[in-house]
PDB file of N, CA and C in Angstrom:
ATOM      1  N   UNK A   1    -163.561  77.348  13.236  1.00  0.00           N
ATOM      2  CA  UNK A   1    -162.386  77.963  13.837  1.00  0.00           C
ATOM      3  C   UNK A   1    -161.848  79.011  12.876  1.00  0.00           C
ATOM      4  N   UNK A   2    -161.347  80.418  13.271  1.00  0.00           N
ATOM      5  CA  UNK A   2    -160.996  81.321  12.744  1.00  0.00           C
ATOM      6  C   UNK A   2    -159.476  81.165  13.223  1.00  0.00           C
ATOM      7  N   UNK A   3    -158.646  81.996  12.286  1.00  0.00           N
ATOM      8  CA  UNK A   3    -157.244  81.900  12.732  1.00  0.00           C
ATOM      9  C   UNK A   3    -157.007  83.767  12.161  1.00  0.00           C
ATOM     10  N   UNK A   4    -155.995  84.147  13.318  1.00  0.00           N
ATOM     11  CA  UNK A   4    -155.360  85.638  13.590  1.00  0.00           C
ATOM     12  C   UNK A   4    -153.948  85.667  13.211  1.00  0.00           C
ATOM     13  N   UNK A   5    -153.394  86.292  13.184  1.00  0.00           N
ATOM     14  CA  UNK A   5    -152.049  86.644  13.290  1.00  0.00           C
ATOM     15  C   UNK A   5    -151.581  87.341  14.654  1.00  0.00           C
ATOM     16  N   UNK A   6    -150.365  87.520  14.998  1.00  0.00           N
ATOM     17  CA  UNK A   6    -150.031  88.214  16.233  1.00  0.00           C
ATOM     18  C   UNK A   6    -149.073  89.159  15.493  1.00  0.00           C
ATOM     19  N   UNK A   7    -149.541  90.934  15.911  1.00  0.00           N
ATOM     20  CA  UNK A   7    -148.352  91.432  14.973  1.00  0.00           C
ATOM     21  C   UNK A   7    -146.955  91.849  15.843  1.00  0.00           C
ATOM     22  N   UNK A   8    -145.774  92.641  15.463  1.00  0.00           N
ATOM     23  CA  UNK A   8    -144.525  92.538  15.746  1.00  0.00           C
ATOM     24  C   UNK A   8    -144.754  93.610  17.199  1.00  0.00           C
ATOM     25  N   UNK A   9    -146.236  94.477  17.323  1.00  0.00           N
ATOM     26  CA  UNK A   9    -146.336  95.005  18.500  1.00  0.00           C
ATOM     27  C   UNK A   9    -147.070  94.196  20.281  1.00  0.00           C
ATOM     28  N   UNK A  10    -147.139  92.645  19.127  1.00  0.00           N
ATOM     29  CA  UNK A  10    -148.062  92.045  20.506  1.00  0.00           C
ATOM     30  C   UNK A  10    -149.709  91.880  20.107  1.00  0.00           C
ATOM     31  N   UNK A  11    -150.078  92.591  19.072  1.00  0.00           N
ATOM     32  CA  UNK A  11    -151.444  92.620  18.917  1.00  0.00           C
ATOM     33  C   UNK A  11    -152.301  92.104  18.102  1.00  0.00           C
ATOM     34  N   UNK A  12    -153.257  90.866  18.452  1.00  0.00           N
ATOM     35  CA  UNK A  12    -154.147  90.551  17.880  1.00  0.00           C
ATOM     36  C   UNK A  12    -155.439  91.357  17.179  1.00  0.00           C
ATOM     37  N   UNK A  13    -156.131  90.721  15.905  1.00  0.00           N
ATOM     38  CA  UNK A  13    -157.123  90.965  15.718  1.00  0.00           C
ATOM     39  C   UNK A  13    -158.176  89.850  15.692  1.00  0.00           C
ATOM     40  N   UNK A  14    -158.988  90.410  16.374  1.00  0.00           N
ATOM     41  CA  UNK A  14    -160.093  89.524  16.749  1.00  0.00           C
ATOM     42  C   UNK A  14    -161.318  89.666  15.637  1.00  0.00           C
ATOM     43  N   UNK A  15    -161.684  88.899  15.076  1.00  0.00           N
ATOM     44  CA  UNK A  15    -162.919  88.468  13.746  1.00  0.00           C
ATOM     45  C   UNK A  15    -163.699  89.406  14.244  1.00  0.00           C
ATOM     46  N   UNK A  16    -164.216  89.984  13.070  1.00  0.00           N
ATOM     47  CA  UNK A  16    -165.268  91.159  13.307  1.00  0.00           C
ATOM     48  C   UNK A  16    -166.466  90.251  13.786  1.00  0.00           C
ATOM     49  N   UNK A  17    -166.865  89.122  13.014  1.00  0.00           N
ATOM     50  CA  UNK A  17    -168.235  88.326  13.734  1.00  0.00           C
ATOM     51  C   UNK A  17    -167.998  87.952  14.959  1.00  0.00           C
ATOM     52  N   UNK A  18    -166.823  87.953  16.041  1.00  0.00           N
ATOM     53  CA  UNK A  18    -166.726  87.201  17.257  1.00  0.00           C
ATOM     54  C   UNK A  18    -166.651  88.779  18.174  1.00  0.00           C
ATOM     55  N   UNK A  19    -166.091  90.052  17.196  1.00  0.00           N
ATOM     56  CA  UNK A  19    -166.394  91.299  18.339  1.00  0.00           C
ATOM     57  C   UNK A  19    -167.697  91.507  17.976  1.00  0.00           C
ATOM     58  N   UNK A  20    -168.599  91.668  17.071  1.00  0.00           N
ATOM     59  CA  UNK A  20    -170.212  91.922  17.085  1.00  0.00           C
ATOM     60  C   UNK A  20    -170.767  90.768  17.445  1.00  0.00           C
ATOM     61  N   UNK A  21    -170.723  89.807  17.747  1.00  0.00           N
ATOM     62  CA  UNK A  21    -171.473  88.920  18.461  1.00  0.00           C
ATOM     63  C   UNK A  21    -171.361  89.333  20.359  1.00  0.00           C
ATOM     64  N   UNK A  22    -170.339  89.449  20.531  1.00  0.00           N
ATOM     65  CA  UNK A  22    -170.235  90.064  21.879  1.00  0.00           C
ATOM     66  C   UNK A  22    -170.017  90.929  22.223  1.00  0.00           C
ATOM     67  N   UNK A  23    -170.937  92.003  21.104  1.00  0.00           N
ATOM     68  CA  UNK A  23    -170.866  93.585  20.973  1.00  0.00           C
ATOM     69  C   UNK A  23    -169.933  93.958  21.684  1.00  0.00           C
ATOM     70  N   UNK A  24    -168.518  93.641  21.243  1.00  0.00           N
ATOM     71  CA  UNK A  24    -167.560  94.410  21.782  1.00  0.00           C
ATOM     72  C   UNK A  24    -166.808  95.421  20.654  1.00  0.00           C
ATOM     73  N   UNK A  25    -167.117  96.816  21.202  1.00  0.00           N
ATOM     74  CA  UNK A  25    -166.640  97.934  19.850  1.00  0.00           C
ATOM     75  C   UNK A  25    -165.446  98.677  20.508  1.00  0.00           C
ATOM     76  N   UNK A  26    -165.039  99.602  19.224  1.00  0.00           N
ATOM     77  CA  UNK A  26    -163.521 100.313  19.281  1.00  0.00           C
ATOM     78  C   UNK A  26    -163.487 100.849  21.357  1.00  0.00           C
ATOM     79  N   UNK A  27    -162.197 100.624  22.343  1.00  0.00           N
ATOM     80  CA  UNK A  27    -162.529 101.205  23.192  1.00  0.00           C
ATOM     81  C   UNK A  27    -162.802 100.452  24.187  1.00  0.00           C
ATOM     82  N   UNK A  28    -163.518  99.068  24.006  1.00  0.00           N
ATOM     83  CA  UNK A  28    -163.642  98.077  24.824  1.00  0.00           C
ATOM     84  C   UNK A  28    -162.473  97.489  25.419  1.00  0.00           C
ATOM     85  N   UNK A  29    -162.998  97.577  27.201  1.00  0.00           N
ATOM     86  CA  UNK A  29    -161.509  97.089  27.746  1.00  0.00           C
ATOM     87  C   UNK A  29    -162.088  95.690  27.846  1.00  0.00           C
ATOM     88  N   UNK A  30    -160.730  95.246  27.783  1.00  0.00           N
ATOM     89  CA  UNK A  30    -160.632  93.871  28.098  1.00  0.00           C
ATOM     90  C   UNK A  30    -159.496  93.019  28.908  1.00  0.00           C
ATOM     91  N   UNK A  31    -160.100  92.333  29.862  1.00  0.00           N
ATOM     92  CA  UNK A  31    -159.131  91.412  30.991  1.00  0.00           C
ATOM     93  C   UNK A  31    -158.332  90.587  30.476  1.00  0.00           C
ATOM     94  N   UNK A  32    -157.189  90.656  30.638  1.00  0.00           N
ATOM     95  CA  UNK A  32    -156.674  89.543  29.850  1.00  0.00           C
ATOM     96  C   UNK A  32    -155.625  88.509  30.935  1.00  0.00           C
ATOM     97  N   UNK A  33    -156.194  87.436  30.869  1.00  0.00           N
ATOM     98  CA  UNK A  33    -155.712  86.036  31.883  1.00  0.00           C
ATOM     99  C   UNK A  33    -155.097  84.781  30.971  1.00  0.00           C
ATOM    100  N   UNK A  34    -153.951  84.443  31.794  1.00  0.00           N
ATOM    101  CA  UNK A  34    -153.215  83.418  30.975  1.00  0.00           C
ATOM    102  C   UNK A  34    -154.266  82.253  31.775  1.00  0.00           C
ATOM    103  N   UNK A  35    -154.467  81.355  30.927  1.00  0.00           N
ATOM    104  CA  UNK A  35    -155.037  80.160  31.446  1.00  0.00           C
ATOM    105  C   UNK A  35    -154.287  79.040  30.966  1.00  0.00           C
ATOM    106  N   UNK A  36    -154.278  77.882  31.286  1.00  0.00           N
ATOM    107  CA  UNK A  36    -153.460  76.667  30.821  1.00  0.00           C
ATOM    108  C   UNK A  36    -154.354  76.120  29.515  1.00  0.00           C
ATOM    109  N   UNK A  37    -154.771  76.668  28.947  1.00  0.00           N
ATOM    110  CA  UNK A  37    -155.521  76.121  27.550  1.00  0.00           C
ATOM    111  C   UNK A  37    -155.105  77.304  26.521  1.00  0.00           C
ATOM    112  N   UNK A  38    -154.913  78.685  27.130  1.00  0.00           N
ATOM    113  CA  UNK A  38    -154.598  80.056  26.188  1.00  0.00           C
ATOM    114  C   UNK A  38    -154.549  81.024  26.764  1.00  0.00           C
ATOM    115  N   UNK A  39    -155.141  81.764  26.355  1.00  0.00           N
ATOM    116  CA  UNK A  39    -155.203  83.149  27.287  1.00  0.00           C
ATOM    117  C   UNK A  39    -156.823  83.579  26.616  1.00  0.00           C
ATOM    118  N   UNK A  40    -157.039  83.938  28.132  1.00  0.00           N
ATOM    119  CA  UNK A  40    -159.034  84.260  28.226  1.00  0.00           C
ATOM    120  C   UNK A  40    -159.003  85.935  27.878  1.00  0.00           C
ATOM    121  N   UNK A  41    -159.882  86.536  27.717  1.00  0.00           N
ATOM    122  CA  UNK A  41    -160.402  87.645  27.313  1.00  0.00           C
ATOM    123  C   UNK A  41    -161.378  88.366  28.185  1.00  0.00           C
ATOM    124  N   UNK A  42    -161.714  88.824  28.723  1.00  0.00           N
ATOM    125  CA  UNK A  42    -163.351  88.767  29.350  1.00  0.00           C
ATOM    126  C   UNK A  42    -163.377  90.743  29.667  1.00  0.00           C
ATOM    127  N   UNK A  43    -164.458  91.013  28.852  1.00  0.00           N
ATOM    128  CA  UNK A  43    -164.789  92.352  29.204  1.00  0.00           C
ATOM    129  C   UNK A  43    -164.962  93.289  30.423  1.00  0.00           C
ATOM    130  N   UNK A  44    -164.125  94.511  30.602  1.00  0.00           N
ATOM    131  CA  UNK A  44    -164.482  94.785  31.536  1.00  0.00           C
ATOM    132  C   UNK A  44    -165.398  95.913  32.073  1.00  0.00           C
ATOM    133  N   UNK A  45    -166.070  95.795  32.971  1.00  0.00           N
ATOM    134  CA  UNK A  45    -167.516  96.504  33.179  1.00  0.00           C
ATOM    135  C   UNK A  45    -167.029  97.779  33.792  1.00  0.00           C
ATOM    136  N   UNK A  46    -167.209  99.157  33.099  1.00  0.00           N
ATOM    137  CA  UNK A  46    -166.884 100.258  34.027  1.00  0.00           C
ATOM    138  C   UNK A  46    -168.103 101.085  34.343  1.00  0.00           C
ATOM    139  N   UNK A  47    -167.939 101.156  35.119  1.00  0.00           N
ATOM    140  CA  UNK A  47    -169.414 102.430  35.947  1.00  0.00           C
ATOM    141  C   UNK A  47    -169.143 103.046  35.489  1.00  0.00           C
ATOM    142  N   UNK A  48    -170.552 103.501  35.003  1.00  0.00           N
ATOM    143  CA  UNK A  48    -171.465 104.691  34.564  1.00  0.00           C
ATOM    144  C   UNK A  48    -170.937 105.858  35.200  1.00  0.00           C
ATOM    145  N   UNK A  49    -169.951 107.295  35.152  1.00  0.00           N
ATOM    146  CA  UNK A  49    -169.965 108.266  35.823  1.00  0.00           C
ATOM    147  C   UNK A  49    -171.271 108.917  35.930  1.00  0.00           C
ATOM    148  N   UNK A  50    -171.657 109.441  37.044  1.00  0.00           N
ATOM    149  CA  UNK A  50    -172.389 110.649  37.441  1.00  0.00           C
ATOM    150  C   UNK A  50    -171.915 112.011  37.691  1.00  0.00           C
ATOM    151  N   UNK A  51    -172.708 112.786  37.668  1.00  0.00           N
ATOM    152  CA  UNK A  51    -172.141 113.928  38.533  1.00  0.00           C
ATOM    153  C   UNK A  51    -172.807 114.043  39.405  1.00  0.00           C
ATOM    154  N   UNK A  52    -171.885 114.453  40.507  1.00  0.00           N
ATOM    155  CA  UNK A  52    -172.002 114.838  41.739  1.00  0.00           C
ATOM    156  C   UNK A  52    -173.502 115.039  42.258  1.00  0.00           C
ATOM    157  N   UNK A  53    -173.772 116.289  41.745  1.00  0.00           N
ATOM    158  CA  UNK A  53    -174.865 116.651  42.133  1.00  0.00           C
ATOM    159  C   UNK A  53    -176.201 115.492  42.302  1.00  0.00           C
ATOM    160  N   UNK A  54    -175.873 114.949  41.108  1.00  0.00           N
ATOM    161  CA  UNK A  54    -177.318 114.190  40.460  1.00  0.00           C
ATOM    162  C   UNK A  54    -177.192 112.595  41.388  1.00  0.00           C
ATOM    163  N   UNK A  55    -175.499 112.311  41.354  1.00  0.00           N
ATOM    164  CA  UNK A  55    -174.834 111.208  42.275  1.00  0.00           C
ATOM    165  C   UNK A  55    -175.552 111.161  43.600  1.00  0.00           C
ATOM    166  N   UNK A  56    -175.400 112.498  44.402  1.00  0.00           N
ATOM    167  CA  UNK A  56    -176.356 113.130  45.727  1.00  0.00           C
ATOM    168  C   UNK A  56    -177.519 112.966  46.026  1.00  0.00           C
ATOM    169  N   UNK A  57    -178.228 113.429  44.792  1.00  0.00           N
ATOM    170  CA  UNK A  57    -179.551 113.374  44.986  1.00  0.00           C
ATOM    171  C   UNK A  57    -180.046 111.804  44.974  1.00  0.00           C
ATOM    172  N   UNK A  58    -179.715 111.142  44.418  1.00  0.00           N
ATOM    173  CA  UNK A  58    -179.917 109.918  43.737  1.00  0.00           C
ATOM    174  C   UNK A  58    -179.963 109.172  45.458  1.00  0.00           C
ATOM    175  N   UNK A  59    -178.633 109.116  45.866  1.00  0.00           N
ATOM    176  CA  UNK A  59    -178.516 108.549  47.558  1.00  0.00           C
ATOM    177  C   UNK A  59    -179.482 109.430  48.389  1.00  0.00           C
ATOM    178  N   UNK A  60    -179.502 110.672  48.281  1.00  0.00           N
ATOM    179  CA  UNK A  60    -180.568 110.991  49.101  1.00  0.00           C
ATOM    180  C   UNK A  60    -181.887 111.081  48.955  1.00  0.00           C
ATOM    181  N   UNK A  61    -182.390 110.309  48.136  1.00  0.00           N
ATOM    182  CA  UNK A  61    -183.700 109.950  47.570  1.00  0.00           C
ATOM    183  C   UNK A  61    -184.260 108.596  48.160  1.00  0.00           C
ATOM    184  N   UNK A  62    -182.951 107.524  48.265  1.00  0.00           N
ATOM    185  CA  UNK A  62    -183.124 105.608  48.742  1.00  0.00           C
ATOM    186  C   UNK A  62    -182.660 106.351  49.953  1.00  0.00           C
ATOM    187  N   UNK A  63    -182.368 107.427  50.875  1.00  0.00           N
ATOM    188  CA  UNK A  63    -182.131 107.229  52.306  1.00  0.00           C
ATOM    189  C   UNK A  63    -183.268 107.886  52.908  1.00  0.00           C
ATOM    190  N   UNK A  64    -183.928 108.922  51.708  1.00  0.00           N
ATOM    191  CA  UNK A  64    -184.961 109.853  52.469  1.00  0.00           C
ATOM    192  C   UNK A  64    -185.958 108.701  53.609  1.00  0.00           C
ATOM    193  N   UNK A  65    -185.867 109.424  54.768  1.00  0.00           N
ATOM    194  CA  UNK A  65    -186.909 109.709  55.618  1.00  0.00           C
ATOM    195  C   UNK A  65    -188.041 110.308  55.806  1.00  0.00           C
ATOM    196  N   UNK A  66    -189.376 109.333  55.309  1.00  0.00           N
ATOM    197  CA  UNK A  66    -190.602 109.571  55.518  1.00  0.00           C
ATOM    198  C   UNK A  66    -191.375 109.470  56.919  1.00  0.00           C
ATOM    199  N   UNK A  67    -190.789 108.983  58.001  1.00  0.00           N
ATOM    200  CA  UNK A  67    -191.745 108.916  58.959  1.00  0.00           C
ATOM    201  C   UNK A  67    -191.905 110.186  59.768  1.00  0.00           C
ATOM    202  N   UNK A  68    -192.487 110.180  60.896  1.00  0.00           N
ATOM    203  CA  UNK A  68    -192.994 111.728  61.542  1.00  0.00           C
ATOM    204  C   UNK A  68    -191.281 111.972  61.893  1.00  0.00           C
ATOM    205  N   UNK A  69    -191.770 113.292  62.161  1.00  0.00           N
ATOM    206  CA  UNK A  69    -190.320 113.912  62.799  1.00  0.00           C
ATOM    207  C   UNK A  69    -190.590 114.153  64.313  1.00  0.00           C
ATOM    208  N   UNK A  70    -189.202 114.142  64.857  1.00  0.00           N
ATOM    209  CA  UNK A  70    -189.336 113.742  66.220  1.00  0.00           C
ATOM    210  C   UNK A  70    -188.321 114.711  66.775  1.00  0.00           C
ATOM    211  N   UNK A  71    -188.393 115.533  67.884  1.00  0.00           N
ATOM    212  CA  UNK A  71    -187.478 116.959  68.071  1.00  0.00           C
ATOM    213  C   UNK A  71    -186.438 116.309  68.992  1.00  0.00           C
ATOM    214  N   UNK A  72    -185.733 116.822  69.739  1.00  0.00           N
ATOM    215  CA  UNK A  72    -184.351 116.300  70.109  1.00  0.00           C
ATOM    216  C   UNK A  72    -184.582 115.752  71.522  1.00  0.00           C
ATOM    217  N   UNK A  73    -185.755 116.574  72.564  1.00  0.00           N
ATOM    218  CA  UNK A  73    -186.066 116.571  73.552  1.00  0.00           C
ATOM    219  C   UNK A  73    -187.079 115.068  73.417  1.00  0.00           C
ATOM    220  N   UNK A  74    -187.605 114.630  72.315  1.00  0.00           N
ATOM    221  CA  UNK A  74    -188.726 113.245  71.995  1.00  0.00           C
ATOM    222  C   UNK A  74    -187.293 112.691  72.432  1.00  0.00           C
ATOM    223  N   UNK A  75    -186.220 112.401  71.096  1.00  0.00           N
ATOM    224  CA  UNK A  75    -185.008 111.745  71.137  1.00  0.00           C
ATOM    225  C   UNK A  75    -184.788 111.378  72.357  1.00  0.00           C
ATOM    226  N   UNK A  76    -183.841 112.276  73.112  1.00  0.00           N
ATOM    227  CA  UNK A  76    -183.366 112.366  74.108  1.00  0.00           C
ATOM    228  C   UNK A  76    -184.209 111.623  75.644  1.00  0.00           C
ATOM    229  N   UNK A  77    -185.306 111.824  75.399  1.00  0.00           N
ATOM    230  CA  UNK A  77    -186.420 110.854  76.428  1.00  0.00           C
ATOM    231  C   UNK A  77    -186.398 109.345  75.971  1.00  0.00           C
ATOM    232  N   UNK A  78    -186.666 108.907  74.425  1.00  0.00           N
ATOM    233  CA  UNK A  78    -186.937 107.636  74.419  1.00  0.00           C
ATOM    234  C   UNK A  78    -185.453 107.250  74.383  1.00  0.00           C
ATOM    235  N   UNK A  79    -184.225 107.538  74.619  1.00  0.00           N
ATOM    236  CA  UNK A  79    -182.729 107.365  74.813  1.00  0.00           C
ATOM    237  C   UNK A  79    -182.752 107.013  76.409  1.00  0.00           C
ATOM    238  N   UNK A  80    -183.373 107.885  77.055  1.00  0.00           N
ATOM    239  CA  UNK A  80    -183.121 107.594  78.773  1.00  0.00           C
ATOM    240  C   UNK A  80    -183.883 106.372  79.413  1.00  0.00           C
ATOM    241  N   UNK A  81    -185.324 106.540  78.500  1.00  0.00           N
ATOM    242  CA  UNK A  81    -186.280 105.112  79.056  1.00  0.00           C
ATOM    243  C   UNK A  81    -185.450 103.818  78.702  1.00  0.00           C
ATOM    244  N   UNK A  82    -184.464 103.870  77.454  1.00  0.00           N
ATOM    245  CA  UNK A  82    -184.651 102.624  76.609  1.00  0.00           C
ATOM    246  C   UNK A  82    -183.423 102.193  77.645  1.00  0.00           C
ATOM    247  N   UNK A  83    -182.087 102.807  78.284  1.00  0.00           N
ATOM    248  CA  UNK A  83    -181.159 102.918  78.728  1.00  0.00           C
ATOM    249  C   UNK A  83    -181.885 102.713  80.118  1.00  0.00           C
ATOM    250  N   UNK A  84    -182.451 103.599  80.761  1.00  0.00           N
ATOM    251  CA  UNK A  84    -183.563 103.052  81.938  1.00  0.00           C
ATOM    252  C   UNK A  84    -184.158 101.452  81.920  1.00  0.00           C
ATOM    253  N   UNK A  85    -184.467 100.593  80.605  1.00  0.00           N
ATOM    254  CA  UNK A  85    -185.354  99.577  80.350  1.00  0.00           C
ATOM    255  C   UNK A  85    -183.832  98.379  80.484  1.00  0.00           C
ATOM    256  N   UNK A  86    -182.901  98.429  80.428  1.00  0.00           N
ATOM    257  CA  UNK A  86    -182.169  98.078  79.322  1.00  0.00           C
ATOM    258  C   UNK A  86    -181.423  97.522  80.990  1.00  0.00           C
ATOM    259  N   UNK A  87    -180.947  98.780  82.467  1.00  0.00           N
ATOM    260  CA  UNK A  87    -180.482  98.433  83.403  1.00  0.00           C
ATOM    261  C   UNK A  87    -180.650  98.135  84.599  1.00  0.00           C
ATOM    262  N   UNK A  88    -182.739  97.691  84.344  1.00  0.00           N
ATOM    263  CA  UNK A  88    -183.031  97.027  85.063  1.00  0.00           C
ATOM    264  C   UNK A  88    -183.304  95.581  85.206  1.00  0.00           C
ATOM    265  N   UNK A  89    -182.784  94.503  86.364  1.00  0.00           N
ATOM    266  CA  UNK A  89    -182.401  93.471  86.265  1.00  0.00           C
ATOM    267  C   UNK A  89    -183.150  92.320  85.505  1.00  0.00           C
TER     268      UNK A  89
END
């Protein structure tokens, strides 16, 4: 067991072996929850920014569409059969 001080602003320091063990460095946010034993700690995870552009491409890469292409008039026919299929009894 390690022991801290609390200073006159509220703020602990946490043992350098207990922030490099849970590689937590300068900057690291952290959750902080009263629990009925103390108060918990638990890191919090922030996404990775992207930019835009690269953000874009990235989604339109897992949505691209590889199968044949099909013109509006294909569309528009297998829409009337399926609607045709669909209101007979």
């Amino acid at each position: 067991m390690q022991l801290t001080l609390l200073s006159s602003k509220g703020q602990v320091i946490i043992p350098k072996a207990m922030r490099e063990a849970r590689h937590w460095h300068t900057g690291t946010r952290l959750e902080v929850t009263n629990t009925a034993e103390g108060v918990l700690l638990k890191p919090v995870q922030t996404p990775q920014k992207t930019a835009l552009p690269q953000g874009l491409a990235a989604i339109r890469s897992r949505l691209a569409y590889s199968g044949p292409t099909h013109s509006v008039e294909d569309m528009n026919q297998a829409v009337l059969q399926e609607a045709q299929r669909r209101s007979l009894p």
